[in-house]
Structures are given as structure tokens and as C-alpha cells.
PDB file of N, CA and C in Angstrom:
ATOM      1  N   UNK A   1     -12.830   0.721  -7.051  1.00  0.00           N
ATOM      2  CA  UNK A   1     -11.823   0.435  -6.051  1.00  0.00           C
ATOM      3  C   UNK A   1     -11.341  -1.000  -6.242  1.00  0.00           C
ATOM      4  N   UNK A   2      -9.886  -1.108  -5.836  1.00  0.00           N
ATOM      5  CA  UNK A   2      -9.414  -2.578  -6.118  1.00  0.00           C
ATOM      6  C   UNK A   2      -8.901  -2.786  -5.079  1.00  0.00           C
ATOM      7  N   UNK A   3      -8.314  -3.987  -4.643  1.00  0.00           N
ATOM      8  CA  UNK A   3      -8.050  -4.029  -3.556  1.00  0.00           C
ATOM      9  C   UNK A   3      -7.022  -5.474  -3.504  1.00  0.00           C
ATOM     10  N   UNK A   4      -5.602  -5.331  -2.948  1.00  0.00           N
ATOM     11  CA  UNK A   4      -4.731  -6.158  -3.086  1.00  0.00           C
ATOM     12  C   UNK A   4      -3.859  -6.567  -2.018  1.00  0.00           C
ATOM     13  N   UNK A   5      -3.796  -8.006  -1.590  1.00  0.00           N
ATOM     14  CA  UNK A   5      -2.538  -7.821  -0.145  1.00  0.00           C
ATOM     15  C   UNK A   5      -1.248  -8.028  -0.424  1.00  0.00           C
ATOM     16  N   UNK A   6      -0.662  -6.849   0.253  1.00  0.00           N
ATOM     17  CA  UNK A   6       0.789  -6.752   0.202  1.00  0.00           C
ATOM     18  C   UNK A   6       1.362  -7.108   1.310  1.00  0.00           C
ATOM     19  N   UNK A   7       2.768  -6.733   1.235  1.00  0.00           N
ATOM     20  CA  UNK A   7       3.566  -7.444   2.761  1.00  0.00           C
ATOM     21  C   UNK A   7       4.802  -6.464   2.354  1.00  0.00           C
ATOM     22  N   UNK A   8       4.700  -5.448   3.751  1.00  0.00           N
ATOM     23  CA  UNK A   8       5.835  -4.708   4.253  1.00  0.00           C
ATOM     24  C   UNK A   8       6.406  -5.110   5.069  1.00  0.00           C
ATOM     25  N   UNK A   9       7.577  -6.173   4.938  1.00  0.00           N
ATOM     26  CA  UNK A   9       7.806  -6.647   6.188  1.00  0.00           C
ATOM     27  C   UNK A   9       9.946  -5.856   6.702  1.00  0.00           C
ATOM     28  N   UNK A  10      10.165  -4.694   6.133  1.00  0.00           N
ATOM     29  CA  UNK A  10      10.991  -3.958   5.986  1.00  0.00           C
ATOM     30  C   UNK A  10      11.197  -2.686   5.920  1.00  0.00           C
ATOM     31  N   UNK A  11      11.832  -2.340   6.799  1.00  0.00           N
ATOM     32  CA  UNK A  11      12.160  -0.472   6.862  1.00  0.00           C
ATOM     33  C   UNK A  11      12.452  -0.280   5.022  1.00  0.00           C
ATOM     34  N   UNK A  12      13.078  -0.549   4.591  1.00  0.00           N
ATOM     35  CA  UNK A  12      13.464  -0.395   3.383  1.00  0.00           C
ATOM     36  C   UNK A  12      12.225  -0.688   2.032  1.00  0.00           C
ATOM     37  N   UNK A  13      11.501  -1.836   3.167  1.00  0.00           N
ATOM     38  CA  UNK A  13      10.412  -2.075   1.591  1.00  0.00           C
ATOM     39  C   UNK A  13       8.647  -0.804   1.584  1.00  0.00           C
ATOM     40  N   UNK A  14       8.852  -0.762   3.341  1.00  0.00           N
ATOM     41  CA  UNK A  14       8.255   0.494   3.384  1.00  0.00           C
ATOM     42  C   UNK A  14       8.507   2.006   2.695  1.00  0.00           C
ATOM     43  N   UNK A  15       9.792   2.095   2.853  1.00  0.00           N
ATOM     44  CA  UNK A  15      10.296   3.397   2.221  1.00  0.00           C
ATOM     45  C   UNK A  15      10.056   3.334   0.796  1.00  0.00           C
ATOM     46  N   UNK A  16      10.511   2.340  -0.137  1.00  0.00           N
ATOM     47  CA  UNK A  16      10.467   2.242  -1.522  1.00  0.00           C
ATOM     48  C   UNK A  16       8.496   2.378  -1.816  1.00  0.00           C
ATOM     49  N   UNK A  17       7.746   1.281  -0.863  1.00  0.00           N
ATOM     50  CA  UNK A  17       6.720   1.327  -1.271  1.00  0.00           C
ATOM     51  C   UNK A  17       6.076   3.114  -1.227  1.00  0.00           C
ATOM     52  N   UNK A  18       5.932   3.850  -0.339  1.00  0.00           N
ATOM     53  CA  UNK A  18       5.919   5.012  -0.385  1.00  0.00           C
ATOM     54  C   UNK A  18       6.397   5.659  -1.437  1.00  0.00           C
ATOM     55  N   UNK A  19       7.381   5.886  -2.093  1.00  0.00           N
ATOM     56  CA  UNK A  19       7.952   6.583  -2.708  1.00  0.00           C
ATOM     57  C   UNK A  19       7.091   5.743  -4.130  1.00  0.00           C
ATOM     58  N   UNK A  20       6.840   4.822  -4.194  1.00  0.00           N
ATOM     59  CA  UNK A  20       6.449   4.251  -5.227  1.00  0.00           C
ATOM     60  C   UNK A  20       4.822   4.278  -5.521  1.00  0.00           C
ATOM     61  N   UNK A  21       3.864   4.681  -4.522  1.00  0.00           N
ATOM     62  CA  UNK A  21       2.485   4.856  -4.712  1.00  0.00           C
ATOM     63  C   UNK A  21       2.486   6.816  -4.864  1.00  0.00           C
ATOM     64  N   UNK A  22       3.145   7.650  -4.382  1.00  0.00           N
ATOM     65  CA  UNK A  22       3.468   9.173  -4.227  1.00  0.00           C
ATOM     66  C   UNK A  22       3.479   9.559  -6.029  1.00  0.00           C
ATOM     67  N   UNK A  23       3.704   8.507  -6.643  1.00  0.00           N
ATOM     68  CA  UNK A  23       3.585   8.746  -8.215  1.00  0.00           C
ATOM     69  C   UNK A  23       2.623   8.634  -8.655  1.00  0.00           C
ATOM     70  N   UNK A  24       1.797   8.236  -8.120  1.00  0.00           N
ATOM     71  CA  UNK A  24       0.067   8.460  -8.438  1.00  0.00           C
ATOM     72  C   UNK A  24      -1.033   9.192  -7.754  1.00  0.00           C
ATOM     73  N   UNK A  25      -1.937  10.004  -8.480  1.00  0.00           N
ATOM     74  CA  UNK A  25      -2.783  10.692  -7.866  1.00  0.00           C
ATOM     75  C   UNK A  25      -4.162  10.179  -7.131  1.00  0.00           C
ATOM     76  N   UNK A  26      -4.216   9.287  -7.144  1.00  0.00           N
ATOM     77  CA  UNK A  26      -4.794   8.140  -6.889  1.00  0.00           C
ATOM     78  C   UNK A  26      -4.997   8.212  -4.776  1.00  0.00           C
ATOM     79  N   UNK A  27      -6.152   7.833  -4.076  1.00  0.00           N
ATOM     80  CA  UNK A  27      -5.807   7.751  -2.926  1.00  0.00           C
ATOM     81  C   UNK A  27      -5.877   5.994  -2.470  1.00  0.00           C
ATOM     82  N   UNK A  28      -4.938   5.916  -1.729  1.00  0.00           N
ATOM     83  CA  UNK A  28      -4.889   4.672  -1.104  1.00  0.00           C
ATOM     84  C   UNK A  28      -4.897   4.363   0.358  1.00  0.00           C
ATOM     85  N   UNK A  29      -5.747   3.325   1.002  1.00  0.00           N
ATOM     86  CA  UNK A  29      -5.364   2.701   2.052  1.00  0.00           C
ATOM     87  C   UNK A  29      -4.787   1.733   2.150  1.00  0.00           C
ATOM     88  N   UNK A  30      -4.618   1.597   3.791  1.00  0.00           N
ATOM     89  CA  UNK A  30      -3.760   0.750   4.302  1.00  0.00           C
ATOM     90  C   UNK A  30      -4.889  -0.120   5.130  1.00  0.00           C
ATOM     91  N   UNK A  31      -5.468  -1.671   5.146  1.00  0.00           N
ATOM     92  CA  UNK A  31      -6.248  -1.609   5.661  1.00  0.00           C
ATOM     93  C   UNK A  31      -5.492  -3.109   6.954  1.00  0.00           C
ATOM     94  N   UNK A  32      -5.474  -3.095   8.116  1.00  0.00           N
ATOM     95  CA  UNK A  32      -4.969  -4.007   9.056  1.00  0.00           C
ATOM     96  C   UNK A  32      -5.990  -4.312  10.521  1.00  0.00           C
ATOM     97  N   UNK A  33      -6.394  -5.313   9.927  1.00  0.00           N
ATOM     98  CA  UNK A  33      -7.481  -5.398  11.136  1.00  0.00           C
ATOM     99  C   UNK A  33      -8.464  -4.419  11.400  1.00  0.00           C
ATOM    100  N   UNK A  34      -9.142  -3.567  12.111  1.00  0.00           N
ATOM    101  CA  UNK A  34      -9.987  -2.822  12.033  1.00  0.00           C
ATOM    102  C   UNK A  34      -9.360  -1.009  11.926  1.00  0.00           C
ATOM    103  N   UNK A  35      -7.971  -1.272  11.680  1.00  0.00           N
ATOM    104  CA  UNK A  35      -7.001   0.134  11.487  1.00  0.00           C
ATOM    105  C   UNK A  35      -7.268   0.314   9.919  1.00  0.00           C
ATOM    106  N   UNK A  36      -7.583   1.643   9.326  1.00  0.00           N
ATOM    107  CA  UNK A  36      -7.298   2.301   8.339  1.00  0.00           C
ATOM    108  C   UNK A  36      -6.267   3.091   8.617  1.00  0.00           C
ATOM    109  N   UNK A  37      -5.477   2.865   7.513  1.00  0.00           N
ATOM    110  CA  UNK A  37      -4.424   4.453   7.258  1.00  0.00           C
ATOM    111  C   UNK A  37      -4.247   4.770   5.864  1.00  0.00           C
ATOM    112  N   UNK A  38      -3.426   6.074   5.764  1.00  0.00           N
ATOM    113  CA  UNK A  38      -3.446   6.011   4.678  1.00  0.00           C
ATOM    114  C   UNK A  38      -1.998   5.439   4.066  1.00  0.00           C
ATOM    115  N   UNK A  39      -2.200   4.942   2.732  1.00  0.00           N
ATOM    116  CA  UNK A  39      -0.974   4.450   2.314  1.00  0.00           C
ATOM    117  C   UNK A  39       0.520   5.366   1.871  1.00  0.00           C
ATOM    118  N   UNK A  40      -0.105   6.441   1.601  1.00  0.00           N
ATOM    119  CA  UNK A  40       1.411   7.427   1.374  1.00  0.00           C
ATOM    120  C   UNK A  40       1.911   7.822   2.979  1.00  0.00           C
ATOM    121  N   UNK A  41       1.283   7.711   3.704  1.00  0.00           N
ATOM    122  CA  UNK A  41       1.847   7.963   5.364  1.00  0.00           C
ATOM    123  C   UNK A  41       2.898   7.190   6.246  1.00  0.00           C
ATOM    124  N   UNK A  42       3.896   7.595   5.829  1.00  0.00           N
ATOM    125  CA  UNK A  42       5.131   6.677   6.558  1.00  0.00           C
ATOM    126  C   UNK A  42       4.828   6.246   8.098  1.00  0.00           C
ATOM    127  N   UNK A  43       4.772   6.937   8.760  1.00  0.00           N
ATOM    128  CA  UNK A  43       4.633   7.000  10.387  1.00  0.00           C
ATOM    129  C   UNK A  43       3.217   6.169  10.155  1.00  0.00           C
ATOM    130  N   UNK A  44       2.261   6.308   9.523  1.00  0.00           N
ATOM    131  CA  UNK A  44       0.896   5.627   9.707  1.00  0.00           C
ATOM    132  C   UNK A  44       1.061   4.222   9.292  1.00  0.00           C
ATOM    133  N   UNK A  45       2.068   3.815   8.354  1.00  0.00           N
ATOM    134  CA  UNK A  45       2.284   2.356   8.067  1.00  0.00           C
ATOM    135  C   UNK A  45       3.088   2.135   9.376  1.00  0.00           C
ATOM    136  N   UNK A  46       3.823   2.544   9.938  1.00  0.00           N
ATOM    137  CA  UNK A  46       4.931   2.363  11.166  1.00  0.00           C
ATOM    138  C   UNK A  46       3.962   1.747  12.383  1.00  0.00           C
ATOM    139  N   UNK A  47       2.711   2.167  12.071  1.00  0.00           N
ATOM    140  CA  UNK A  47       1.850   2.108  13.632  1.00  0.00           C
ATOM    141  C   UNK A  47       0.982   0.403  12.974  1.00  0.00           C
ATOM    142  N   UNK A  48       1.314  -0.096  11.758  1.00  0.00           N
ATOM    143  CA  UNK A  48       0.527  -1.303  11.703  1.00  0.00           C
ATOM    144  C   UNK A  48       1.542  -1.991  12.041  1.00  0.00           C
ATOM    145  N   UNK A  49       0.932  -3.935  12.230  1.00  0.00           N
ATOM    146  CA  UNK A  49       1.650  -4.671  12.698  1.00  0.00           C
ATOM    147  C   UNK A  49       2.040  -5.166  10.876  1.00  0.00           C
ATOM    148  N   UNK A  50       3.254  -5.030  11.116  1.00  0.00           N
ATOM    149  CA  UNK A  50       4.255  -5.273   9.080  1.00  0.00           C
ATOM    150  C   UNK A  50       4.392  -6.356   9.586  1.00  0.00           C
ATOM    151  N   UNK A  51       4.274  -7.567  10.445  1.00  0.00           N
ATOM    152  CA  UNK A  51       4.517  -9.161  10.396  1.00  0.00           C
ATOM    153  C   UNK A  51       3.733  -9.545   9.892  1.00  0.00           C
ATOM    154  N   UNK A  52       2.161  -9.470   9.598  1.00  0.00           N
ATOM    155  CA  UNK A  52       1.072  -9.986   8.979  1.00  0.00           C
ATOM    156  C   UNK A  52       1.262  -8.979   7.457  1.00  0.00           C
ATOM    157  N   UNK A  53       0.169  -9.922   6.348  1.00  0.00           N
ATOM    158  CA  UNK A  53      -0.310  -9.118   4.918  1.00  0.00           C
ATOM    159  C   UNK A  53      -1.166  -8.455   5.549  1.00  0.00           C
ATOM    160  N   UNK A  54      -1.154  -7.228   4.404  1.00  0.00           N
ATOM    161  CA  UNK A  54      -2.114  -5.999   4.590  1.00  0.00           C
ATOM    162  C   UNK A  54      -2.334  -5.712   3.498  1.00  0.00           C
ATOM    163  N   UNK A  55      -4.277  -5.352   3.881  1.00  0.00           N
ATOM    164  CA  UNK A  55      -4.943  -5.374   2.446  1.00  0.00           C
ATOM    165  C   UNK A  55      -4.671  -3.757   1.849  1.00  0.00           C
ATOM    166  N   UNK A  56      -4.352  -3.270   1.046  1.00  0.00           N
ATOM    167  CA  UNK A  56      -4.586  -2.226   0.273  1.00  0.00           C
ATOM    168  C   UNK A  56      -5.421  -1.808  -0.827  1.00  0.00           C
ATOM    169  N   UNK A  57      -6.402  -0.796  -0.351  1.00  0.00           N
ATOM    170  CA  UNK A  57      -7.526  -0.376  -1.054  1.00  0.00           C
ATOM    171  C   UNK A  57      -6.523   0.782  -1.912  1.00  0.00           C
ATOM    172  N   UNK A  58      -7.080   0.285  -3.119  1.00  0.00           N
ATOM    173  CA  UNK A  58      -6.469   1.465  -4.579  1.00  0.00           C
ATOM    174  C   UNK A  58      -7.548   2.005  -5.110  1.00  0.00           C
ATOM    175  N   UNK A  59      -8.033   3.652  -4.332  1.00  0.00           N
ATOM    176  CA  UNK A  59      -9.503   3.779  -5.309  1.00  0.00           C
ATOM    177  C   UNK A  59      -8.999   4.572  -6.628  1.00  0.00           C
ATOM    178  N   UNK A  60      -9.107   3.698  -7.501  1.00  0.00           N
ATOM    179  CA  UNK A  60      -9.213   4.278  -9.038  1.00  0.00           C
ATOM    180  C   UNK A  60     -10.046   3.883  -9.307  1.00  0.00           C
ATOM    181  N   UNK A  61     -10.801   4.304 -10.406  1.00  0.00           N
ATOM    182  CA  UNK A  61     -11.456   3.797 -11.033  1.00  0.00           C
ATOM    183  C   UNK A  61     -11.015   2.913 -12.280  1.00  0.00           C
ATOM    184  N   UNK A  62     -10.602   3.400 -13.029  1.00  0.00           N
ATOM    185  CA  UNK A  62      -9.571   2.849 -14.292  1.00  0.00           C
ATOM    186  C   UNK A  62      -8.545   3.081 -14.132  1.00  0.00           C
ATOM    187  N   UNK A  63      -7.982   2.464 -15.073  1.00  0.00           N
ATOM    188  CA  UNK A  63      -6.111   2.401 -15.284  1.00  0.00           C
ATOM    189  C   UNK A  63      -5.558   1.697 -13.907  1.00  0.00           C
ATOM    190  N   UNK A  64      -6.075   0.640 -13.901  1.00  0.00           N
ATOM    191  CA  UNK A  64      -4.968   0.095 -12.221  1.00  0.00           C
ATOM    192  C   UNK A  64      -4.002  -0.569 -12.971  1.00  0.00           C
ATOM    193  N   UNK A  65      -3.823  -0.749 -14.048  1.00  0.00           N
ATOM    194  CA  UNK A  65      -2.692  -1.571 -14.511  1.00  0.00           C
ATOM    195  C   UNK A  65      -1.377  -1.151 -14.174  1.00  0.00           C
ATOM    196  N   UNK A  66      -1.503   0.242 -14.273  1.00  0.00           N
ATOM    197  CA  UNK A  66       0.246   0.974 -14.147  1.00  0.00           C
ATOM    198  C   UNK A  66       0.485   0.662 -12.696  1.00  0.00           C
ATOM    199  N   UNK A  67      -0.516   1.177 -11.425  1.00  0.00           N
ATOM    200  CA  UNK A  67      -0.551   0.906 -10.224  1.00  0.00           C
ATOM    201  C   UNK A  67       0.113  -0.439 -10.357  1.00  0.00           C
ATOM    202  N   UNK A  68      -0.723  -1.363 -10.350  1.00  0.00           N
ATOM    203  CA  UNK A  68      -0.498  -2.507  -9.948  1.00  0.00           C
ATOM    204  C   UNK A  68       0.917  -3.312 -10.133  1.00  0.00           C
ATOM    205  N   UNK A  69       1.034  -3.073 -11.781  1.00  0.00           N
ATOM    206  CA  UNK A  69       2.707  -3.078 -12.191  1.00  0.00           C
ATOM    207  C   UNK A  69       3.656  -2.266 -11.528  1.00  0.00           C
ATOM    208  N   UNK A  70       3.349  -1.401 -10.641  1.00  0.00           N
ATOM    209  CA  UNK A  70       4.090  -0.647  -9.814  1.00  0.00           C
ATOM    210  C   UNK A  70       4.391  -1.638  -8.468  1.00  0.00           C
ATOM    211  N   UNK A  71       3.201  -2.013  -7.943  1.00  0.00           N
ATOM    212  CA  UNK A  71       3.009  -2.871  -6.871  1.00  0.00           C
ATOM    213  C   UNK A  71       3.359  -4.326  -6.997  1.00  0.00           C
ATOM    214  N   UNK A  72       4.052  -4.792  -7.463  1.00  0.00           N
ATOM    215  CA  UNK A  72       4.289  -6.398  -7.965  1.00  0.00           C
ATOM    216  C   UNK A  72       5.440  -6.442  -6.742  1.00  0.00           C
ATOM    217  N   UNK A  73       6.392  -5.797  -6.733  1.00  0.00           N
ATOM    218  CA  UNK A  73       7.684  -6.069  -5.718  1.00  0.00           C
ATOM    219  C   UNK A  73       6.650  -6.586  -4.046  1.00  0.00           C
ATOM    220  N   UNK A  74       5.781  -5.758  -4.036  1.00  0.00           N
ATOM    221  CA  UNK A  74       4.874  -6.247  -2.318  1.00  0.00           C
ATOM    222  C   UNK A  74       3.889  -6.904  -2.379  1.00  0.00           C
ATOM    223  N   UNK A  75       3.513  -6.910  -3.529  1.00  0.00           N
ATOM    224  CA  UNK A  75       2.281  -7.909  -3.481  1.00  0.00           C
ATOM    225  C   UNK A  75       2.681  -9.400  -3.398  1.00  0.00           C
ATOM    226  N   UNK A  76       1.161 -10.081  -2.513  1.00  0.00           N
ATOM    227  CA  UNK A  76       1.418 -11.440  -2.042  1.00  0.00           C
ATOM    228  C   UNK A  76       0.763 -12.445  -3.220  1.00  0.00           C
TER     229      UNK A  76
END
């Protein structure tokens, strides 16, 4: 598992980010204060507070490179 903070601080950067982790089979959280969600869950990112970074757990085991190069636009 890896684990990286991002920042959704946009209707629009939410939507892209979704559409952009949905390409991997991979499961992810959303982790915000003592809230888990999951990261492909639109409405479940909607219910965190997007003014603060939020950590995201990526459990792969290998290959996070493509992930991560996926994730560069939100990451902090």
C-alpha cells in the first residue's frame, strides 16, 4: 500500500480525479480525519471536507508508477 496527499479542491478536479483512478483495478481510499471512503465514489468524496489535503491509500502492491503518473495533476 502507498499512500499520497492530494487536494480536491473542485467540482471539476473531483470529476476528472474519478474518472482517472476508474482506470485501474486497483482499490483506493479516501482517508480525511477519522472518515474513510472510497476513492472511485463521487457522492463519498462530496461528504469530505475538499478545503483541507487528503491522504489517499493506493493498495497495490506493484506497479504504482502508472497510478501515480496518473495522479500528479492532485497531488500535493
Amino acid at each position: 500500500m502507498k499512500t499520497v496527499q492530494i487536494s480536491l479542491n473542485s467540482i471539476d478536479k473531483v470529476k476528472s480525479f474519478v474518472n482517472d483512478i476508474t482506470k485501474f483495478d486497483y482499490d483506493f481510499d479516501l482517508v480525511s480525519g477519522r472518515y474513510v471512503i472510497d476513492a472511485k465514489s463521487i457522492m463519498g468524496i462530496f461528504s469530505l471536507d475538499l478545503s483541507k489535503p487528503i491522504d489517499l491509500n493506493i493498495h497495490a502492491e506493484d506497479n504504482v508508477d502508472d497510478v501515480i503518473a496518473a495522479l500528479q495533476p492532485y497531488m500535493i
